[in-house]
PDB file of N, CA and C in Angstrom:
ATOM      1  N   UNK A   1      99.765  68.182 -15.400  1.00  0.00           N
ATOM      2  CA  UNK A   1      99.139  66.996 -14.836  1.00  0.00           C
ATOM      3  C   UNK A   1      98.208  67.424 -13.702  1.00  0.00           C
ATOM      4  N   UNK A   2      97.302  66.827 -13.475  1.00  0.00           N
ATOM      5  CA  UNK A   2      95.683  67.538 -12.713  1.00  0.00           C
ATOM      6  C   UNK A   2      96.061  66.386 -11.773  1.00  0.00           C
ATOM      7  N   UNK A   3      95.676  67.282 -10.492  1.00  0.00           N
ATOM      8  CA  UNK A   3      95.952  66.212  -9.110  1.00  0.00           C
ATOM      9  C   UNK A   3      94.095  66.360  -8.766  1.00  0.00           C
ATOM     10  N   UNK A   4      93.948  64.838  -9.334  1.00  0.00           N
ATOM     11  CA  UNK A   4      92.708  64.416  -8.805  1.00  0.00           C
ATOM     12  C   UNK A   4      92.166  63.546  -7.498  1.00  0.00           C
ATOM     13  N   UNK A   5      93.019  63.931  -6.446  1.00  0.00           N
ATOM     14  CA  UNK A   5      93.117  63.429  -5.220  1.00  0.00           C
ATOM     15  C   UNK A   5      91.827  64.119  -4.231  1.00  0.00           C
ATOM     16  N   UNK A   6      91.057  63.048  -3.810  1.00  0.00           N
ATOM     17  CA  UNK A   6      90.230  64.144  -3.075  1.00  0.00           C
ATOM     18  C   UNK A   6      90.964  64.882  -1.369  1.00  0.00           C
ATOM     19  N   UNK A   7      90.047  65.328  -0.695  1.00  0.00           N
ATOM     20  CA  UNK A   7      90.856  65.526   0.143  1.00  0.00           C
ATOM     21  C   UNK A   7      89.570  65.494   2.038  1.00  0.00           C
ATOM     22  N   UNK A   8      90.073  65.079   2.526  1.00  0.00           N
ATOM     23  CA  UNK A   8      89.780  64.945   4.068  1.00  0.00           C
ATOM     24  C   UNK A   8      88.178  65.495   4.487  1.00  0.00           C
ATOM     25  N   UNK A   9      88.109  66.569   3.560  1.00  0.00           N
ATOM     26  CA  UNK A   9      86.481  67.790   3.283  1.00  0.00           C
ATOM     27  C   UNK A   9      85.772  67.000   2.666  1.00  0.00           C
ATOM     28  N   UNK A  10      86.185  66.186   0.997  1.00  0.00           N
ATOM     29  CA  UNK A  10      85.398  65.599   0.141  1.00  0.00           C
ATOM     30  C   UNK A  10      84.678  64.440   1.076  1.00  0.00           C
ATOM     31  N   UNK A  11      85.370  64.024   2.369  1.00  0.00           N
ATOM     32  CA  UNK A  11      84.561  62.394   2.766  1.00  0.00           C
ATOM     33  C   UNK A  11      83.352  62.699   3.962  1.00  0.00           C
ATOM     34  N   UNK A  12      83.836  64.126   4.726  1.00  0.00           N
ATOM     35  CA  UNK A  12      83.344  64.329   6.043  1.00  0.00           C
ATOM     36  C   UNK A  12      81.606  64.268   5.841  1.00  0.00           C
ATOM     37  N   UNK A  13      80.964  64.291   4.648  1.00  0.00           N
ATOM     38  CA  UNK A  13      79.369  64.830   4.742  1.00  0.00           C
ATOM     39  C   UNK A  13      79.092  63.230   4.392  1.00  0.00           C
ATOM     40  N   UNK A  14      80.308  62.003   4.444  1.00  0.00           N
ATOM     41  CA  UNK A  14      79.921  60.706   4.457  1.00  0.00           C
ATOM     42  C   UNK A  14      79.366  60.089   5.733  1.00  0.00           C
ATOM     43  N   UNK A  15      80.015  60.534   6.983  1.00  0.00           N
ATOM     44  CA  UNK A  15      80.242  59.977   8.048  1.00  0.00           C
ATOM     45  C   UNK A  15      78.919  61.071   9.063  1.00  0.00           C
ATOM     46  N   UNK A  16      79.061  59.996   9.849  1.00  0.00           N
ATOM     47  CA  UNK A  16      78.158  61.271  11.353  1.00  0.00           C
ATOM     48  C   UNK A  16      79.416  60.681  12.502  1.00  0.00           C
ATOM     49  N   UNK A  17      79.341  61.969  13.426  1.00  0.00           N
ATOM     50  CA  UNK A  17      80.052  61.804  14.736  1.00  0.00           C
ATOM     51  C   UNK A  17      79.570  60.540  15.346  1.00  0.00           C
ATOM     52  N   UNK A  18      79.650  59.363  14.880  1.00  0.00           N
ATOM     53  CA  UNK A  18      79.214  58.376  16.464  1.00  0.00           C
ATOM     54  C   UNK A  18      80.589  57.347  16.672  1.00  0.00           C
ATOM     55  N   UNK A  19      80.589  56.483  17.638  1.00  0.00           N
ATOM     56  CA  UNK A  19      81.389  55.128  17.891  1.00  0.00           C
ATOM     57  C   UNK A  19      81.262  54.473  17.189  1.00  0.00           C
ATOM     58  N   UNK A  20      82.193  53.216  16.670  1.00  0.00           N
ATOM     59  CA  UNK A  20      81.954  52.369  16.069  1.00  0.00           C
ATOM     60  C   UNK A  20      83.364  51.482  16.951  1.00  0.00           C
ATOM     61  N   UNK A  21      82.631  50.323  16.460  1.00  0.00           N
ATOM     62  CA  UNK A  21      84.019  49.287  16.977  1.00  0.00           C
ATOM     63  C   UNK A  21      83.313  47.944  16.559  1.00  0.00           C
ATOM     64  N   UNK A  22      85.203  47.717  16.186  1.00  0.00           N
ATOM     65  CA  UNK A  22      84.917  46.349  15.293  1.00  0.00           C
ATOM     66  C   UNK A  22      86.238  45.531  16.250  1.00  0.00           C
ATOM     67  N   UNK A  23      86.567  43.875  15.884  1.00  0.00           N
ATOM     68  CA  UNK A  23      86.907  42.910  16.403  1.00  0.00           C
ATOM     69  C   UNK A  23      88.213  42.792  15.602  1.00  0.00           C
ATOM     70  N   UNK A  24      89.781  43.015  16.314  1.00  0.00           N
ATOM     71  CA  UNK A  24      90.885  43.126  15.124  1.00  0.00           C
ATOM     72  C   UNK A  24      91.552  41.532  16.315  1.00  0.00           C
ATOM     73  N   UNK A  25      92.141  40.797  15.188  1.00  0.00           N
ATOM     74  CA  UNK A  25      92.548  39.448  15.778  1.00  0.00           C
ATOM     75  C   UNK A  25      93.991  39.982  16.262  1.00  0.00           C
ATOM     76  N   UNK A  26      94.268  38.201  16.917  1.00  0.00           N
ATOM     77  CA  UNK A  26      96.340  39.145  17.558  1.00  0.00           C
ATOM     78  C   UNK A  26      96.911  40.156  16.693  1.00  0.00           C
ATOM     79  N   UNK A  27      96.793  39.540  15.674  1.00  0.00           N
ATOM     80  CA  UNK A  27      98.003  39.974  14.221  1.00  0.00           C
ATOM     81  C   UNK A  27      97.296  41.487  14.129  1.00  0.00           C
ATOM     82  N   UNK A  28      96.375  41.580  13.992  1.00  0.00           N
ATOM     83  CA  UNK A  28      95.695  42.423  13.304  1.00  0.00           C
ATOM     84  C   UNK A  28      96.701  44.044  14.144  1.00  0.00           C
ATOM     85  N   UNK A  29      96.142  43.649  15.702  1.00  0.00           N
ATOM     86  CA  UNK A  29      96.103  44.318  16.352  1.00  0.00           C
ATOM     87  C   UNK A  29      97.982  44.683  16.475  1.00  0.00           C
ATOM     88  N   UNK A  30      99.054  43.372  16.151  1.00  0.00           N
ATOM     89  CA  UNK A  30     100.180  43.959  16.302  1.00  0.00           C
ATOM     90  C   UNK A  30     100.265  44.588  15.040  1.00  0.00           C
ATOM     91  N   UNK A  31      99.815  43.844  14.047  1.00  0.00           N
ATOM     92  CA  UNK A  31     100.411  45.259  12.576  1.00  0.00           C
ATOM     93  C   UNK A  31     100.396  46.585  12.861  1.00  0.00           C
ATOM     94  N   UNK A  32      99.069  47.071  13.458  1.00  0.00           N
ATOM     95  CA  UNK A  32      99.024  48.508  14.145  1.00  0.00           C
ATOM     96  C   UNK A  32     100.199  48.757  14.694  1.00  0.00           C
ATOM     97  N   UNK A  33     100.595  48.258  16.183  1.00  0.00           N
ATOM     98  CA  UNK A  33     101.571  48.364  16.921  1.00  0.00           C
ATOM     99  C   UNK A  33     103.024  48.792  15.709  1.00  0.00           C
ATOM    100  N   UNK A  34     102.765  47.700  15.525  1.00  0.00           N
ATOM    101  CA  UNK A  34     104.259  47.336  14.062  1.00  0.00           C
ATOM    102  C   UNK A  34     104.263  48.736  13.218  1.00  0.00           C
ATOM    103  N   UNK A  35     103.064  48.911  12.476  1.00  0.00           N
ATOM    104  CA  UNK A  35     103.188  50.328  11.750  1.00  0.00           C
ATOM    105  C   UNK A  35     103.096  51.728  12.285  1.00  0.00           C
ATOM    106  N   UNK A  36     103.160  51.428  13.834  1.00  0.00           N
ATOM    107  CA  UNK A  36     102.824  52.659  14.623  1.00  0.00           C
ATOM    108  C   UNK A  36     104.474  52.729  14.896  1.00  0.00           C
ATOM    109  N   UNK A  37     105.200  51.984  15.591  1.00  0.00           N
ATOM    110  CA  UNK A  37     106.610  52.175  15.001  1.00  0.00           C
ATOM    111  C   UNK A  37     107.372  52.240  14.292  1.00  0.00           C
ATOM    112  N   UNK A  38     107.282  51.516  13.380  1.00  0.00           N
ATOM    113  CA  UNK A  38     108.070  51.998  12.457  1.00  0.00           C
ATOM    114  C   UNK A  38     107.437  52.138  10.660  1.00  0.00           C
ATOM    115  N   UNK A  39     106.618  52.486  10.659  1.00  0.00           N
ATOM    116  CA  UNK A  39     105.742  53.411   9.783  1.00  0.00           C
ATOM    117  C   UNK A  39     105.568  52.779   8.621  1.00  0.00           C
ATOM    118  N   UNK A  40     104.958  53.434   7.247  1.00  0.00           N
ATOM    119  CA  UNK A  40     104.095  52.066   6.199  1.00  0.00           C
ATOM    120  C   UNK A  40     105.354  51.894   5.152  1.00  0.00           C
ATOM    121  N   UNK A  41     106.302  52.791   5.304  1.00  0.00           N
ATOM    122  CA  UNK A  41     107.602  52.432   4.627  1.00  0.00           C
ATOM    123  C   UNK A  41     108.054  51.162   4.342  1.00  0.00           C
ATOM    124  N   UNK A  42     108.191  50.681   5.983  1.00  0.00           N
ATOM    125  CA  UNK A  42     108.939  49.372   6.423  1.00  0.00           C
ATOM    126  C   UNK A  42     108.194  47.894   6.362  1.00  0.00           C
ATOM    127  N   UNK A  43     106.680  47.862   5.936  1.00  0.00           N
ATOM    128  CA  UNK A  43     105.893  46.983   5.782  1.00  0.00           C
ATOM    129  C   UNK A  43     106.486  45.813   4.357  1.00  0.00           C
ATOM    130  N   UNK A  44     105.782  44.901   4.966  1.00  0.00           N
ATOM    131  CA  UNK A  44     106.043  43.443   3.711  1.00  0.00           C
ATOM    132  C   UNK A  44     104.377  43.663   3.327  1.00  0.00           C
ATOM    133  N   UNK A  45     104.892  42.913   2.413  1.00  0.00           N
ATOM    134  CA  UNK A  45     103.276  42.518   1.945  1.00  0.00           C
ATOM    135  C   UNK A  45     102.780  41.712   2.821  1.00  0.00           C
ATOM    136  N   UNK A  46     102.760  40.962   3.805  1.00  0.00           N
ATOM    137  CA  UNK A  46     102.175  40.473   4.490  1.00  0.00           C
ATOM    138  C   UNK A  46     101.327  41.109   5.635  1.00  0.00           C
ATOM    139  N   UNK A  47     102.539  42.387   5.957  1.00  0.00           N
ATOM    140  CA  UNK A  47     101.726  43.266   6.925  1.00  0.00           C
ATOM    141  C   UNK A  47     100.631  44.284   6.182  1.00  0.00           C
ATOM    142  N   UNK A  48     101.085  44.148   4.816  1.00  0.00           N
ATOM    143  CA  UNK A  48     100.192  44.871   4.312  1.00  0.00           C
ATOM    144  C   UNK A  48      98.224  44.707   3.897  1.00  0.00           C
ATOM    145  N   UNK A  49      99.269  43.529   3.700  1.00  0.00           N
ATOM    146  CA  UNK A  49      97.485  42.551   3.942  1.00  0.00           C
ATOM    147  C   UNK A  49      97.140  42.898   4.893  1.00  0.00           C
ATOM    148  N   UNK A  50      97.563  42.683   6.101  1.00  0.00           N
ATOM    149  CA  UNK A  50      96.918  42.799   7.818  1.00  0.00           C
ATOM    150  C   UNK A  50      96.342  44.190   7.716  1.00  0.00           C
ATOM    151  N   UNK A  51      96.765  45.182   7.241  1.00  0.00           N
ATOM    152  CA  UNK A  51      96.917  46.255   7.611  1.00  0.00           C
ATOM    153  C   UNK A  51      95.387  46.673   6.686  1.00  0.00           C
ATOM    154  N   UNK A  52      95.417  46.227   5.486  1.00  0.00           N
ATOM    155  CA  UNK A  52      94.085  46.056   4.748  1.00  0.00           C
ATOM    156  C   UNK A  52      93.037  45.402   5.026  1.00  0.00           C
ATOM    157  N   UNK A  53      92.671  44.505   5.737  1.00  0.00           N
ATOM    158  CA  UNK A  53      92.161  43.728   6.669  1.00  0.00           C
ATOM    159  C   UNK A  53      91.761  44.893   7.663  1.00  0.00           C
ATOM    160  N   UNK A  54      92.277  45.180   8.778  1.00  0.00           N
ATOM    161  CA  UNK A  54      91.785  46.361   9.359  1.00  0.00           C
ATOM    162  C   UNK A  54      90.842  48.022   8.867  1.00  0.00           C
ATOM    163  N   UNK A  55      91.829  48.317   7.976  1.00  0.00           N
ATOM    164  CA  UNK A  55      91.169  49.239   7.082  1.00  0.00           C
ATOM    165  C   UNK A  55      90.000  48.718   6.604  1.00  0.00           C
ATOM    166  N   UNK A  56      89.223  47.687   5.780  1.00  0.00           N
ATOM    167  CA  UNK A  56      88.869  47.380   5.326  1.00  0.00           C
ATOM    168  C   UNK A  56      87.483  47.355   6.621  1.00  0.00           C
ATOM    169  N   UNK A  57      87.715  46.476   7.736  1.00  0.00           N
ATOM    170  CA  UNK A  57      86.596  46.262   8.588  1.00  0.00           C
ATOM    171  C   UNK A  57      86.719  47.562   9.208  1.00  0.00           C
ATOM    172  N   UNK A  58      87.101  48.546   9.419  1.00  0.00           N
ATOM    173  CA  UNK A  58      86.379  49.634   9.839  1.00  0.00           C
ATOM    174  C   UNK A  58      85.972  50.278   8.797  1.00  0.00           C
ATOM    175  N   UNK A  59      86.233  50.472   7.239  1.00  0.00           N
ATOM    176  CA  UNK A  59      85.287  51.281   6.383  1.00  0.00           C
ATOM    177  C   UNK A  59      83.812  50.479   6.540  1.00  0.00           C
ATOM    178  N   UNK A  60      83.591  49.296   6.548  1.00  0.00           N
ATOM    179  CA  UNK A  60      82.220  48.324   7.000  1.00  0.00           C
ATOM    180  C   UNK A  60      81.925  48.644   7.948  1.00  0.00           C
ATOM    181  N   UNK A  61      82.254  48.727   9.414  1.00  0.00           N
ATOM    182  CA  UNK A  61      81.708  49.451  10.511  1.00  0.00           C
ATOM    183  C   UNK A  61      81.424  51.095  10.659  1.00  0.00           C
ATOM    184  N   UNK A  62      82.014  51.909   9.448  1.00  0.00           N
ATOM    185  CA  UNK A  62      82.223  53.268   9.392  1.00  0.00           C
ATOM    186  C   UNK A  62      81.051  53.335   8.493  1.00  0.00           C
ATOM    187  N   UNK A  63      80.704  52.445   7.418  1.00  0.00           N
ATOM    188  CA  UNK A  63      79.095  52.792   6.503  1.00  0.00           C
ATOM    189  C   UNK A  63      77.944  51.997   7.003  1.00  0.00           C
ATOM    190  N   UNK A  64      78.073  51.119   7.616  1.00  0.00           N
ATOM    191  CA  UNK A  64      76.701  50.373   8.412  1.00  0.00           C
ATOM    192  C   UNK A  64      75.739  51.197   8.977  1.00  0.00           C
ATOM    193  N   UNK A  65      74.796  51.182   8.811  1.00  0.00           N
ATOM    194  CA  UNK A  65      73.719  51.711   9.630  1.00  0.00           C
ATOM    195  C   UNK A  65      74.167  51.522  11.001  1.00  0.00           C
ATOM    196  N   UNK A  66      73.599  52.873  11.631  1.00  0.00           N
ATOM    197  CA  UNK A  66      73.883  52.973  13.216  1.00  0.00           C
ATOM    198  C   UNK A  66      72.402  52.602  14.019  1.00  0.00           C
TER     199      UNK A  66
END
């Protein structure tokens, strides 16, 4: 079985070194908190949404024109 996973090298010639920052609501911002303790194991689908929600608006702030 062929592990077609890329890896951390395949994304870097996507991105340039700059800032970005985006706007995460209450929730948003405790799911972090929440999965920063106790890790993506312990998530519901609800936090998982949140948690996609975040991911999601920084890949949009991570490909936007600078």
């Amino acid at each position: 079985m062929s592990n077609d996973r890329k890896t951390l090298q395949d994304y870097r010639h996507l991105v340039a070194s700059r800032d970005i920052s985006v706007h995460l609501s209450q929730d948003q911002q405790a799911m972090i908190l929440k999965t920063y303790d106790y890790g993506l194991n312990a998530m519901t689908d609800i936090d998982e949404m949140l948690l996609s929600s975040v991911i999601r608006q920084l890949k949009t702030a991570i490909q936007s024109e600078p």
